[in-house]
PDB file of N, CA and C in Angstrom:
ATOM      1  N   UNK A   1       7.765  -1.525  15.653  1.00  0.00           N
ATOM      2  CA  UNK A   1       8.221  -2.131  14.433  1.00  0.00           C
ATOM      3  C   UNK A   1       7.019  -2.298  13.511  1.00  0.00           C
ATOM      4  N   UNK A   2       7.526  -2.001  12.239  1.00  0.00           N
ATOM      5  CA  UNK A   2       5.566  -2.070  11.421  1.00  0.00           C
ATOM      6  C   UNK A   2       6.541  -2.943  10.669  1.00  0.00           C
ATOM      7  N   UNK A   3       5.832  -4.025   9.977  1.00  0.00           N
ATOM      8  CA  UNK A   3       5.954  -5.363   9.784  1.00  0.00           C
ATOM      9  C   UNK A   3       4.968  -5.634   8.385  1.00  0.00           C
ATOM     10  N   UNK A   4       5.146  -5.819   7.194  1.00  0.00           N
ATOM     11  CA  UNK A   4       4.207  -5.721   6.016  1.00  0.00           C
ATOM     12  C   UNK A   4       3.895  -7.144   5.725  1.00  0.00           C
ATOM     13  N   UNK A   5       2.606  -7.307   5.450  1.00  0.00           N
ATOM     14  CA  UNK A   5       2.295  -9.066   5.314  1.00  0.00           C
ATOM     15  C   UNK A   5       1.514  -8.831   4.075  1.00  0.00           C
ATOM     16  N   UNK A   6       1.022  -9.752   3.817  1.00  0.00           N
ATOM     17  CA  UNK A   6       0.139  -9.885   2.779  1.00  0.00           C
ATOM     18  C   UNK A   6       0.117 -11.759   2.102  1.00  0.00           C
ATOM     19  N   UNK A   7      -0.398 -11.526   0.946  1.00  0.00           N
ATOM     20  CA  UNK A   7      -0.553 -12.364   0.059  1.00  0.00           C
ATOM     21  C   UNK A   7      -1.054 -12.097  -1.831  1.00  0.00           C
ATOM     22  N   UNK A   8      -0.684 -13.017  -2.480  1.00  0.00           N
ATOM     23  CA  UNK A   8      -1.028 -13.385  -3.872  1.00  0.00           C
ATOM     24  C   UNK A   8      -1.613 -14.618  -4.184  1.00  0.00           C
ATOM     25  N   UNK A   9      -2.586 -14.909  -4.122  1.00  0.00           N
ATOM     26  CA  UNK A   9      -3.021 -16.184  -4.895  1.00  0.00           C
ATOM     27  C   UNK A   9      -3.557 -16.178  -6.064  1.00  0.00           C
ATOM     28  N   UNK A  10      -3.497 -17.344  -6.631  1.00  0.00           N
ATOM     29  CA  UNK A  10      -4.183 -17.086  -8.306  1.00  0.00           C
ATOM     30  C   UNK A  10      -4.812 -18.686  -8.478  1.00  0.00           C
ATOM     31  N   UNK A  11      -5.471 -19.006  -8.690  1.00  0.00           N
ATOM     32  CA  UNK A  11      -6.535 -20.271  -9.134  1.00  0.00           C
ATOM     33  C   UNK A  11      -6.979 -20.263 -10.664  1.00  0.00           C
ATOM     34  N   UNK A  12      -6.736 -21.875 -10.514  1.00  0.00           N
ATOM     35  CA  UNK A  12      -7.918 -21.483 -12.329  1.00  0.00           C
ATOM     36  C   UNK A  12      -9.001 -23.134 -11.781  1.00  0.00           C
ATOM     37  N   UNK A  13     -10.202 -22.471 -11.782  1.00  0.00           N
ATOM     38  CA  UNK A  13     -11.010 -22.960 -11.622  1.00  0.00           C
ATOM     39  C   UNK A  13     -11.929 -23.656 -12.536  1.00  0.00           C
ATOM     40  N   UNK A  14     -12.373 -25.089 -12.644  1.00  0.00           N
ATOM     41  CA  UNK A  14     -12.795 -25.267 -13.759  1.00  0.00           C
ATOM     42  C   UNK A  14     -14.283 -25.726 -13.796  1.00  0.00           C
ATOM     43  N   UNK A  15     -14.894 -25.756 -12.514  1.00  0.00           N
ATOM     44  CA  UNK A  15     -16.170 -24.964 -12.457  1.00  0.00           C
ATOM     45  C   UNK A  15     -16.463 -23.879 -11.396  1.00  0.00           C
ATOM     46  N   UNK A  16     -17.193 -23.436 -11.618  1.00  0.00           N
ATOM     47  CA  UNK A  16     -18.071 -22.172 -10.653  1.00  0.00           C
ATOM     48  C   UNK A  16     -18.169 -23.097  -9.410  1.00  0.00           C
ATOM     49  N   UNK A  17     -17.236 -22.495  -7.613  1.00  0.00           N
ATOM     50  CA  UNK A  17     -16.858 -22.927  -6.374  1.00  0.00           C
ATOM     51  C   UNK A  17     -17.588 -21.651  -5.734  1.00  0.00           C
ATOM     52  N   UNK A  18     -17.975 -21.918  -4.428  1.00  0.00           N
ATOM     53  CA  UNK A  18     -18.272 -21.220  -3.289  1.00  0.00           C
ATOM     54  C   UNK A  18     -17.002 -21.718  -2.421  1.00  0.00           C
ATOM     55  N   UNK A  19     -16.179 -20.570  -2.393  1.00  0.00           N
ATOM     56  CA  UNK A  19     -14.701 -20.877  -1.468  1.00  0.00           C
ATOM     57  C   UNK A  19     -15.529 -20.053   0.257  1.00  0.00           C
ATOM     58  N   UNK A  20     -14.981 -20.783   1.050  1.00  0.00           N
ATOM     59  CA  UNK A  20     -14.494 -19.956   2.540  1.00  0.00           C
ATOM     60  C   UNK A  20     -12.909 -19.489   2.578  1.00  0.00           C
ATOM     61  N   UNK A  21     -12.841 -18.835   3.167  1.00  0.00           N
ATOM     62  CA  UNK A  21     -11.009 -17.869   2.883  1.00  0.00           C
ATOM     63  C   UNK A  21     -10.589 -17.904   4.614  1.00  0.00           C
ATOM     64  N   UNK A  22      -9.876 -18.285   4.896  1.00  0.00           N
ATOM     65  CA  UNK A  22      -9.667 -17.633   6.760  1.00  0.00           C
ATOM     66  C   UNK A  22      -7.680 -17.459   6.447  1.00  0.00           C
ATOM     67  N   UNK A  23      -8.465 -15.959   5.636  1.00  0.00           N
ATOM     68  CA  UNK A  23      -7.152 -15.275   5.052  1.00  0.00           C
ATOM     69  C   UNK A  23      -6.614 -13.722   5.653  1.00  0.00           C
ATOM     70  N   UNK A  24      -7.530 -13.421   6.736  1.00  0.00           N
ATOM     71  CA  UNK A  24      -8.052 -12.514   7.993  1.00  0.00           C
ATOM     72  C   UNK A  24      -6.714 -12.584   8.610  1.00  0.00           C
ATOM     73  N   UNK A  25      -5.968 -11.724   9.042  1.00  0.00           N
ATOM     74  CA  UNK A  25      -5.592 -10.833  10.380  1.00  0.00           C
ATOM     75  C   UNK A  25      -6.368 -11.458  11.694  1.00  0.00           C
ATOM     76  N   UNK A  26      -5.606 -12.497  12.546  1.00  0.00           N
ATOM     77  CA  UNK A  26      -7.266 -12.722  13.793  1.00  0.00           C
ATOM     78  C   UNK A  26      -7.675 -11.382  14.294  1.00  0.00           C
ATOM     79  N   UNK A  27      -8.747 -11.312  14.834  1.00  0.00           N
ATOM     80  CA  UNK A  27      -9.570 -10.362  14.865  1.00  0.00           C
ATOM     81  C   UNK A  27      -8.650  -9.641  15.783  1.00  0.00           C
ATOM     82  N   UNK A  28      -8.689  -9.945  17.151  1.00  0.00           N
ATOM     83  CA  UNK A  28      -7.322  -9.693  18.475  1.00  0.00           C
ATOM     84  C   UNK A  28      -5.997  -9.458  18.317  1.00  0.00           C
ATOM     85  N   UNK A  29      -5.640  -8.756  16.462  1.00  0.00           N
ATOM     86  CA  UNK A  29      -4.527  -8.040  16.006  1.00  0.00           C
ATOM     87  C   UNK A  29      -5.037  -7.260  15.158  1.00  0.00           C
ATOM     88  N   UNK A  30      -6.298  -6.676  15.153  1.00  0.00           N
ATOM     89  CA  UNK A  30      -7.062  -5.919  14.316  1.00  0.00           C
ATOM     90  C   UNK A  30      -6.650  -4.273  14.867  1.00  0.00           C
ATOM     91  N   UNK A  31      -6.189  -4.244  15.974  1.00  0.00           N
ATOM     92  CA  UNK A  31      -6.214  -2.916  16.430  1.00  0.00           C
ATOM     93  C   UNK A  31      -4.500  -2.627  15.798  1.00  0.00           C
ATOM     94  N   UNK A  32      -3.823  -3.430  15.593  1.00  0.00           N
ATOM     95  CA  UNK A  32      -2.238  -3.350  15.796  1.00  0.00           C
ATOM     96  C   UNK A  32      -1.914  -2.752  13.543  1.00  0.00           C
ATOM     97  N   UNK A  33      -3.174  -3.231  12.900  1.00  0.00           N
ATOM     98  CA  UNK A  33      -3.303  -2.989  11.245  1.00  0.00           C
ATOM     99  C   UNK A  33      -3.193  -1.122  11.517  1.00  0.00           C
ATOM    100  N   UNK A  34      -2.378  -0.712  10.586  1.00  0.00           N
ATOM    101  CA  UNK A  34      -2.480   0.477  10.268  1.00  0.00           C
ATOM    102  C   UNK A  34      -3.725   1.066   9.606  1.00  0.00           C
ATOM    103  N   UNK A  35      -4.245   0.070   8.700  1.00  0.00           N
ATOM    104  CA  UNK A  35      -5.423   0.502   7.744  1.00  0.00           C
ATOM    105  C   UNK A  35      -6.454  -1.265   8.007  1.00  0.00           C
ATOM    106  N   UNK A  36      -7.864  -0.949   7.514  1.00  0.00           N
ATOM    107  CA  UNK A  36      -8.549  -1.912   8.058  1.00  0.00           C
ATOM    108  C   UNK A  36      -7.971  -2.915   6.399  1.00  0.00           C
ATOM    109  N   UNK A  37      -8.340  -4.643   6.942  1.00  0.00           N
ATOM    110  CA  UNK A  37      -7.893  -5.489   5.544  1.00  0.00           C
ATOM    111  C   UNK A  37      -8.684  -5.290   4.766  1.00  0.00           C
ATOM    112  N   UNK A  38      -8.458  -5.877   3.619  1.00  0.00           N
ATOM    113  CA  UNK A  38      -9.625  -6.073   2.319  1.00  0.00           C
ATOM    114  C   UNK A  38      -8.657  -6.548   1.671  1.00  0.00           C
ATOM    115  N   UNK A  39      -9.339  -7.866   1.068  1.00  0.00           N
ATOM    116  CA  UNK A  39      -8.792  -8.684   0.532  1.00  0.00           C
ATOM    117  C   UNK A  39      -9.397  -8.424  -0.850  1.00  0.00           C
ATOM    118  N   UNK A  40      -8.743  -7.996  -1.844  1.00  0.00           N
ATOM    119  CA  UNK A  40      -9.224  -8.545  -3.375  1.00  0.00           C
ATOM    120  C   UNK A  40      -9.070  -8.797  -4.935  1.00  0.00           C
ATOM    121  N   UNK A  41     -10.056  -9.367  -5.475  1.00  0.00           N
ATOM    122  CA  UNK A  41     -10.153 -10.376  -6.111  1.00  0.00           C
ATOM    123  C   UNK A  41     -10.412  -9.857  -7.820  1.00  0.00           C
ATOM    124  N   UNK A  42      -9.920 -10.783  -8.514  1.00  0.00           N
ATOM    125  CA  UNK A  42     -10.088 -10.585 -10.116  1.00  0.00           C
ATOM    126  C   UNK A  42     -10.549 -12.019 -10.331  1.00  0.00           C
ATOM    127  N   UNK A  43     -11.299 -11.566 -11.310  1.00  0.00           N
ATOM    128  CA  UNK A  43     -12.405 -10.813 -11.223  1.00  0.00           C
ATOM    129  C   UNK A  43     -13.133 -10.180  -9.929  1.00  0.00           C
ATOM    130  N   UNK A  44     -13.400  -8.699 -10.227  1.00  0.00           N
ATOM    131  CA  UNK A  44     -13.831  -8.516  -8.973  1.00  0.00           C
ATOM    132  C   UNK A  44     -15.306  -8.865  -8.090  1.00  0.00           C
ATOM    133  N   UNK A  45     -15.075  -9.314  -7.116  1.00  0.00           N
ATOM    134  CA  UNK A  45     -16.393 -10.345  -6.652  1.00  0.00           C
ATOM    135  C   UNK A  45     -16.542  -9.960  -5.149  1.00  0.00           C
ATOM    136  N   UNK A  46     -17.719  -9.764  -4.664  1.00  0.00           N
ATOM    137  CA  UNK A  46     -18.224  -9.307  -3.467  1.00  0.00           C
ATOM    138  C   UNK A  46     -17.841 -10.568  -2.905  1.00  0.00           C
ATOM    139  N   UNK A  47     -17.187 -10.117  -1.625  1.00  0.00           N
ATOM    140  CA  UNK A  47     -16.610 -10.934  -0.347  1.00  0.00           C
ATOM    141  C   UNK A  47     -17.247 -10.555   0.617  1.00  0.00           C
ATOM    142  N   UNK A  48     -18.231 -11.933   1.617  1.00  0.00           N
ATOM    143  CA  UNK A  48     -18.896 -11.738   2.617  1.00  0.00           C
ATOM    144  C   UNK A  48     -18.298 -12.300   4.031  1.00  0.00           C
ATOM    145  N   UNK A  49     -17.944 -11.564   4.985  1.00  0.00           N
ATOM    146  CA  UNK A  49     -16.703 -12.018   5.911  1.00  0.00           C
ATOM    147  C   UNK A  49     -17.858 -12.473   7.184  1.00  0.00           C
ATOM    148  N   UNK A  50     -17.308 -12.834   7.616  1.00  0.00           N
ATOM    149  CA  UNK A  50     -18.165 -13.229   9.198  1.00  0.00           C
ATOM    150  C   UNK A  50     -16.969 -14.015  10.041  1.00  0.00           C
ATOM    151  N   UNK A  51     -17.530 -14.185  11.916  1.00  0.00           N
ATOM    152  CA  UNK A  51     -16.449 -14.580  12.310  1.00  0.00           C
ATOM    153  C   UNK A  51     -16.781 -15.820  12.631  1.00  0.00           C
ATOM    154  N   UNK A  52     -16.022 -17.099  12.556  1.00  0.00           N
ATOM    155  CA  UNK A  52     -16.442 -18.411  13.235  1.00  0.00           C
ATOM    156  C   UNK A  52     -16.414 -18.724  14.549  1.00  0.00           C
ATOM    157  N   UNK A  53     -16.715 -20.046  14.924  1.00  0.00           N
ATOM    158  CA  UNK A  53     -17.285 -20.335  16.367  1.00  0.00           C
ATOM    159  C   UNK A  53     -15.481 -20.015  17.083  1.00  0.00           C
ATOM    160  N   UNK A  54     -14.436 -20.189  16.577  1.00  0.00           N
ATOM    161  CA  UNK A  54     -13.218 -20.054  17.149  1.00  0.00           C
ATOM    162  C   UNK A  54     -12.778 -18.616  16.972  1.00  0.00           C
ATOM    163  N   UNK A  55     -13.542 -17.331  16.791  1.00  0.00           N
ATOM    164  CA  UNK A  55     -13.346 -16.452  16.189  1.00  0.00           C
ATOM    165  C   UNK A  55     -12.021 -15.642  15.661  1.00  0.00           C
ATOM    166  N   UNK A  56     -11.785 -16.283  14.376  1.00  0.00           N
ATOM    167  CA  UNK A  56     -11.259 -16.341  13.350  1.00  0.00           C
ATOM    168  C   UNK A  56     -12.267 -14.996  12.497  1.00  0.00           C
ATOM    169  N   UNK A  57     -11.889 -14.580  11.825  1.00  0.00           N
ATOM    170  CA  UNK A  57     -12.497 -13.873  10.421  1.00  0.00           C
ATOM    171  C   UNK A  57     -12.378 -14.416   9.317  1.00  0.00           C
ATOM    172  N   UNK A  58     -13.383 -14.730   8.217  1.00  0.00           N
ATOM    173  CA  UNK A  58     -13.316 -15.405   7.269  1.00  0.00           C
ATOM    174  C   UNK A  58     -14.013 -14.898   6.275  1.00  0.00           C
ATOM    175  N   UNK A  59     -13.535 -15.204   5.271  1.00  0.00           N
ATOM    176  CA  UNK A  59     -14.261 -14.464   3.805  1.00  0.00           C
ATOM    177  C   UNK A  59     -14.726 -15.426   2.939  1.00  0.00           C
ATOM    178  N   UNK A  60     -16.445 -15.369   2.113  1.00  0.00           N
ATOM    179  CA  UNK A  60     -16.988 -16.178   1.454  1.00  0.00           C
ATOM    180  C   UNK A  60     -17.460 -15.679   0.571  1.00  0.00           C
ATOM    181  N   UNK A  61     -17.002 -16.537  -0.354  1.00  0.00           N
ATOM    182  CA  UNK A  61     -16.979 -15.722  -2.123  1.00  0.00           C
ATOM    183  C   UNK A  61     -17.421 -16.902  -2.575  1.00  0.00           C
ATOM    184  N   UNK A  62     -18.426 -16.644  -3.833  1.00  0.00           N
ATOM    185  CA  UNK A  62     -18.945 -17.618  -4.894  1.00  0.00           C
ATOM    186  C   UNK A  62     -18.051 -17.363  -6.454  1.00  0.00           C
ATOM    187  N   UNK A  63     -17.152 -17.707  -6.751  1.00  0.00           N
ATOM    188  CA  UNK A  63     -16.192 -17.869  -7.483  1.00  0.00           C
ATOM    189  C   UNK A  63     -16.903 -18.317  -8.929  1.00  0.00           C
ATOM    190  N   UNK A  64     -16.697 -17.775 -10.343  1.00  0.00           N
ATOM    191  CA  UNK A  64     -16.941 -18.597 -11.549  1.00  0.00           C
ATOM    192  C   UNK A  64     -16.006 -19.358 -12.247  1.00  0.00           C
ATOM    193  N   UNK A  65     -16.055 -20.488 -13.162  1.00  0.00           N
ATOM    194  CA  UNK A  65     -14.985 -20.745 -13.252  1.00  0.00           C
ATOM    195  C   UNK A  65     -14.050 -20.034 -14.154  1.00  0.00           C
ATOM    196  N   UNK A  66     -12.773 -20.304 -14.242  1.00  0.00           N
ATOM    197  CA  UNK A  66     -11.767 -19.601 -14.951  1.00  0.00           C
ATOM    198  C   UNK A  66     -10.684 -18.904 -13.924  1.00  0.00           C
ATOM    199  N   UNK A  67      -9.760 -18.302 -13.945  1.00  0.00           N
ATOM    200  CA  UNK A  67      -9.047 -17.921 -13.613  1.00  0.00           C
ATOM    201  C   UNK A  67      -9.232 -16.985 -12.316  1.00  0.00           C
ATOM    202  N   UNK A  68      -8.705 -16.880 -11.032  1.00  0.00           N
ATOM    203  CA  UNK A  68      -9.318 -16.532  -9.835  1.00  0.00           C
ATOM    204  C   UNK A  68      -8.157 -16.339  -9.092  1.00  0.00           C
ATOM    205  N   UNK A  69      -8.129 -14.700  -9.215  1.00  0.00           N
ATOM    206  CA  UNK A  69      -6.905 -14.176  -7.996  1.00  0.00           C
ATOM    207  C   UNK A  69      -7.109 -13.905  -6.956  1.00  0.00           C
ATOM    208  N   UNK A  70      -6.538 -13.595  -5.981  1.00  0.00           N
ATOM    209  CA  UNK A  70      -7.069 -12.771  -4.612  1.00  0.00           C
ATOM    210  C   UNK A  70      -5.967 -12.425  -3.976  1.00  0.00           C
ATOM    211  N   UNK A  71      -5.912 -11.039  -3.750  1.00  0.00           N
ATOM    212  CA  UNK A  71      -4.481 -10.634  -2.971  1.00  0.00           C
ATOM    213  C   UNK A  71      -4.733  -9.727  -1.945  1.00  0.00           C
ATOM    214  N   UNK A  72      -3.704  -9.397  -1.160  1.00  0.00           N
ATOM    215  CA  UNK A  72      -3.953  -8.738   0.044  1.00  0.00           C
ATOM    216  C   UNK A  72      -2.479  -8.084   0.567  1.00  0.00           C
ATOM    217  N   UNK A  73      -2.777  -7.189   1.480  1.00  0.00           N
ATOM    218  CA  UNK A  73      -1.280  -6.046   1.082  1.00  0.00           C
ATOM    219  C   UNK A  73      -1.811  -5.493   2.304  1.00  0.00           C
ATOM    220  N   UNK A  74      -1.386  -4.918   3.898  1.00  0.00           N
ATOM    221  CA  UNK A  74      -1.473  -4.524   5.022  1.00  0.00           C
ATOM    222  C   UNK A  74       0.241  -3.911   5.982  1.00  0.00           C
ATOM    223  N   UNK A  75      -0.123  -3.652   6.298  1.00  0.00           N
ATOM    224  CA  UNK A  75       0.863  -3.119   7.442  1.00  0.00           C
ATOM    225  C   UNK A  75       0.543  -3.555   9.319  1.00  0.00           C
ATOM    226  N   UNK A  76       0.987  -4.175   9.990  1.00  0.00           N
ATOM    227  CA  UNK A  76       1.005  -4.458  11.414  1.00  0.00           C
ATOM    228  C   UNK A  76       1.941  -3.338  11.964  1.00  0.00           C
ATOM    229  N   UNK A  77       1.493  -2.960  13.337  1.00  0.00           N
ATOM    230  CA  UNK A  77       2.323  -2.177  13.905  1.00  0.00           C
ATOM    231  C   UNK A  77       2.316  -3.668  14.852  1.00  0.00           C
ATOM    232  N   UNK A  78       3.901  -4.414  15.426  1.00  0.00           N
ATOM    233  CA  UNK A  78       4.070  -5.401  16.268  1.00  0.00           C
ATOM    234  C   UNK A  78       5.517  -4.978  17.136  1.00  0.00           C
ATOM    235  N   UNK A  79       5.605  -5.064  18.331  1.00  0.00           N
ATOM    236  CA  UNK A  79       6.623  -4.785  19.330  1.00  0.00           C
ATOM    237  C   UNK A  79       8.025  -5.444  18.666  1.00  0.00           C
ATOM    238  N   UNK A  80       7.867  -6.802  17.938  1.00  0.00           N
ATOM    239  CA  UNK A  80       9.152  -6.858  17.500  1.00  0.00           C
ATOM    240  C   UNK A  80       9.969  -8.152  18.665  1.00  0.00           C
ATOM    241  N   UNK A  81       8.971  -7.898  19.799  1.00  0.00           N
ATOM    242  CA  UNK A  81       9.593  -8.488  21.183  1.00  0.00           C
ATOM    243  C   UNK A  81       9.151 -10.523  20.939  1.00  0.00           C
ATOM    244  N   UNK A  82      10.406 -11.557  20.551  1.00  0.00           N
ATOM    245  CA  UNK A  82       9.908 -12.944  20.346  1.00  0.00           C
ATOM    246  C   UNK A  82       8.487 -13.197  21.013  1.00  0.00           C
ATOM    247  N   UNK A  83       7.409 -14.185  20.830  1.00  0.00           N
ATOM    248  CA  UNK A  83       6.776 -14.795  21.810  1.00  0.00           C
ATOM    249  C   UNK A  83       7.607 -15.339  22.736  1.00  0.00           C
ATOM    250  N   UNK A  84       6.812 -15.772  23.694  1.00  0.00           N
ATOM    251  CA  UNK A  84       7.405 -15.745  24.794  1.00  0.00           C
ATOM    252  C   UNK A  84       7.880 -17.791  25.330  1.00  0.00           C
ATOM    253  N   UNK A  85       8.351 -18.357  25.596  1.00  0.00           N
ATOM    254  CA  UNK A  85       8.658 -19.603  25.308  1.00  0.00           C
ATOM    255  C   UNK A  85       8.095 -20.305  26.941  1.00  0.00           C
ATOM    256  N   UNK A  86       7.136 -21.462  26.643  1.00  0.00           N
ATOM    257  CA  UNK A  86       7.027 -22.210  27.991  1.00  0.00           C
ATOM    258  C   UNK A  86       7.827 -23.400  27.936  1.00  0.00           C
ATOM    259  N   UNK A  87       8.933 -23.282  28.510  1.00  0.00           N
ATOM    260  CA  UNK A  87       9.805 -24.834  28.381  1.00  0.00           C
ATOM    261  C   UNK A  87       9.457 -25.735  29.126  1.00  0.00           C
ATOM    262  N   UNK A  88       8.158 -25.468  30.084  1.00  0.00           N
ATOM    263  CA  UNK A  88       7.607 -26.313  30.940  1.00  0.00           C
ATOM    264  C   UNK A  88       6.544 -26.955  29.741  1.00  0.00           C
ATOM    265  N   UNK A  89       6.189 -26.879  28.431  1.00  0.00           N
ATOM    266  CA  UNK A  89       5.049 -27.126  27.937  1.00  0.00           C
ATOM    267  C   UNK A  89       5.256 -28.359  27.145  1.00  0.00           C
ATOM    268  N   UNK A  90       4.299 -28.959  26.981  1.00  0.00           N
ATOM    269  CA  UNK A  90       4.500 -30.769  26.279  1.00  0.00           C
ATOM    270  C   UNK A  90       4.054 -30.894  24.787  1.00  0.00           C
ATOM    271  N   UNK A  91       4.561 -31.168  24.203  1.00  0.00           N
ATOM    272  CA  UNK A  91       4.196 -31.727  22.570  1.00  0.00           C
ATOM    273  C   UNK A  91       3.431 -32.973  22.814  1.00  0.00           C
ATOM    274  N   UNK A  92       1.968 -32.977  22.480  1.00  0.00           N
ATOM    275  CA  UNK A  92       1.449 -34.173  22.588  1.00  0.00           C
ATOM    276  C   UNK A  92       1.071 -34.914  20.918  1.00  0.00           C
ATOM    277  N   UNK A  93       0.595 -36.129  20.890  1.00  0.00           N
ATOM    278  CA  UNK A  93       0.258 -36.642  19.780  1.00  0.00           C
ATOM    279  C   UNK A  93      -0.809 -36.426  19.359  1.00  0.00           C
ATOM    280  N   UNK A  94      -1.156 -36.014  18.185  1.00  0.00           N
ATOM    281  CA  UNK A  94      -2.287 -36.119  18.044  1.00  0.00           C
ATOM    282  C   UNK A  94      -3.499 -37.068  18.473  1.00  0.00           C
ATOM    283  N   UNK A  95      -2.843 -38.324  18.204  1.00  0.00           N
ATOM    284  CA  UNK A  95      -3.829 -39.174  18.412  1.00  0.00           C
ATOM    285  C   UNK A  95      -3.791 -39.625  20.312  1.00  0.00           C
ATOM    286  N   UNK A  96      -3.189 -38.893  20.523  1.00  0.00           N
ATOM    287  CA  UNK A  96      -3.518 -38.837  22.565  1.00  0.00           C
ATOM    288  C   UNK A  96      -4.195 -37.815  22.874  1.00  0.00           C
ATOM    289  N   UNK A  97      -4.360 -37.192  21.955  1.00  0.00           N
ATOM    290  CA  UNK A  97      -5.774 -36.009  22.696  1.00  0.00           C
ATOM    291  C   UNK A  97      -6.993 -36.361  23.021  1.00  0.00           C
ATOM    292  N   UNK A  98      -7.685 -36.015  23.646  1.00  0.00           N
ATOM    293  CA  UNK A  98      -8.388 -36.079  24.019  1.00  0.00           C
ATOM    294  C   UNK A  98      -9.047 -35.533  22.671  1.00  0.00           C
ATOM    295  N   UNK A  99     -10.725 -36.577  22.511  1.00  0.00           N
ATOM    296  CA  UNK A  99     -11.266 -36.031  21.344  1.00  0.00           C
ATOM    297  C   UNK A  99     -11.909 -34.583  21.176  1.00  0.00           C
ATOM    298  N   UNK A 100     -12.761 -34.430  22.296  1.00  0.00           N
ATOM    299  CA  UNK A 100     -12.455 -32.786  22.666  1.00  0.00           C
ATOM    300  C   UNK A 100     -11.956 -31.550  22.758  1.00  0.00           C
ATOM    301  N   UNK A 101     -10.748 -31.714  22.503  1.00  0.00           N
ATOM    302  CA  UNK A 101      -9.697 -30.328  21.825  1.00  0.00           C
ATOM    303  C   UNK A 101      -9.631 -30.589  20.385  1.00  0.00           C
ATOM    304  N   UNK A 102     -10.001 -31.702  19.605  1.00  0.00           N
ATOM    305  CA  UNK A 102      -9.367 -31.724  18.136  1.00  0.00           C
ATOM    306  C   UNK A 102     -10.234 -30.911  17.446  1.00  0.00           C
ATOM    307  N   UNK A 103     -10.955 -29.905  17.400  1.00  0.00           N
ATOM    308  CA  UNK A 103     -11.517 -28.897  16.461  1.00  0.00           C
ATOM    309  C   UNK A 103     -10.601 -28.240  16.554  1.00  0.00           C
ATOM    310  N   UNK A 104     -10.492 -27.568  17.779  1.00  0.00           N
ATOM    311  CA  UNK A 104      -9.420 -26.676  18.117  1.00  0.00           C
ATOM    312  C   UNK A 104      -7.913 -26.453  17.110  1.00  0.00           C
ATOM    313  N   UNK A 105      -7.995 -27.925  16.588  1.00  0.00           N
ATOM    314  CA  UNK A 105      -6.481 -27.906  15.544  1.00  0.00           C
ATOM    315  C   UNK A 105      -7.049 -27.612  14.402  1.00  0.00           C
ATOM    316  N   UNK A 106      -8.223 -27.218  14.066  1.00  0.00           N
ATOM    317  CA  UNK A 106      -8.976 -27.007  12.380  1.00  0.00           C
ATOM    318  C   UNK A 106      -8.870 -25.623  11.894  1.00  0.00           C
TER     319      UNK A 106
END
């Protein structure tokens, strides 16, 4: 099943921002993209991607102010087949976690 995702955003900025983006495909569905991503931007502005400590892919752009699009347009090849459901698994509270997993929700 190929599956089309993407995005449109548009900003109006009213000073000059250094954004982070974690607007990435995770990396561990990178093989399943028909074509590699690229995300971009109007004005057009060099995007510097790197992966974080949860490896995620993320894009960092120094933005001027005024008006600030960024779009993105891909194809997934995906089985189509639901995830898979643990009915043995627990909904916990946030505030009962243990403080130790809470990055993990960022």
């Amino acid at each position: 099943m190929l599956i089309r995702i993407g995005f449109d955003l548009t900003f109006e900025l009213p000073n000059p921002v250094s954004l982070v983006m974690m607007l990435y495909t995770h990396p561990s569905r990178s093989n399943s993209l028909l074509v590699p991503e690229k995300i971009h931007s109007s004005p057009s502005l060099p995007i510097e991607t790197f992966i974080d400590h949860f490896g995620n892919r993320c894009g960092r752009v120094a933005a001027p102010a005024g008006e600030l699009r960024l779009w993105h347009e891909a194809v997934v090849r995906d089985s189509g087949l639901p995830d898979p459901i643990h009915l043995e698994a627990a909904q916990w509270e946030v505030s009962d976690l243990p403080a130790e997993v809470v990055p993990f929700l960022f």
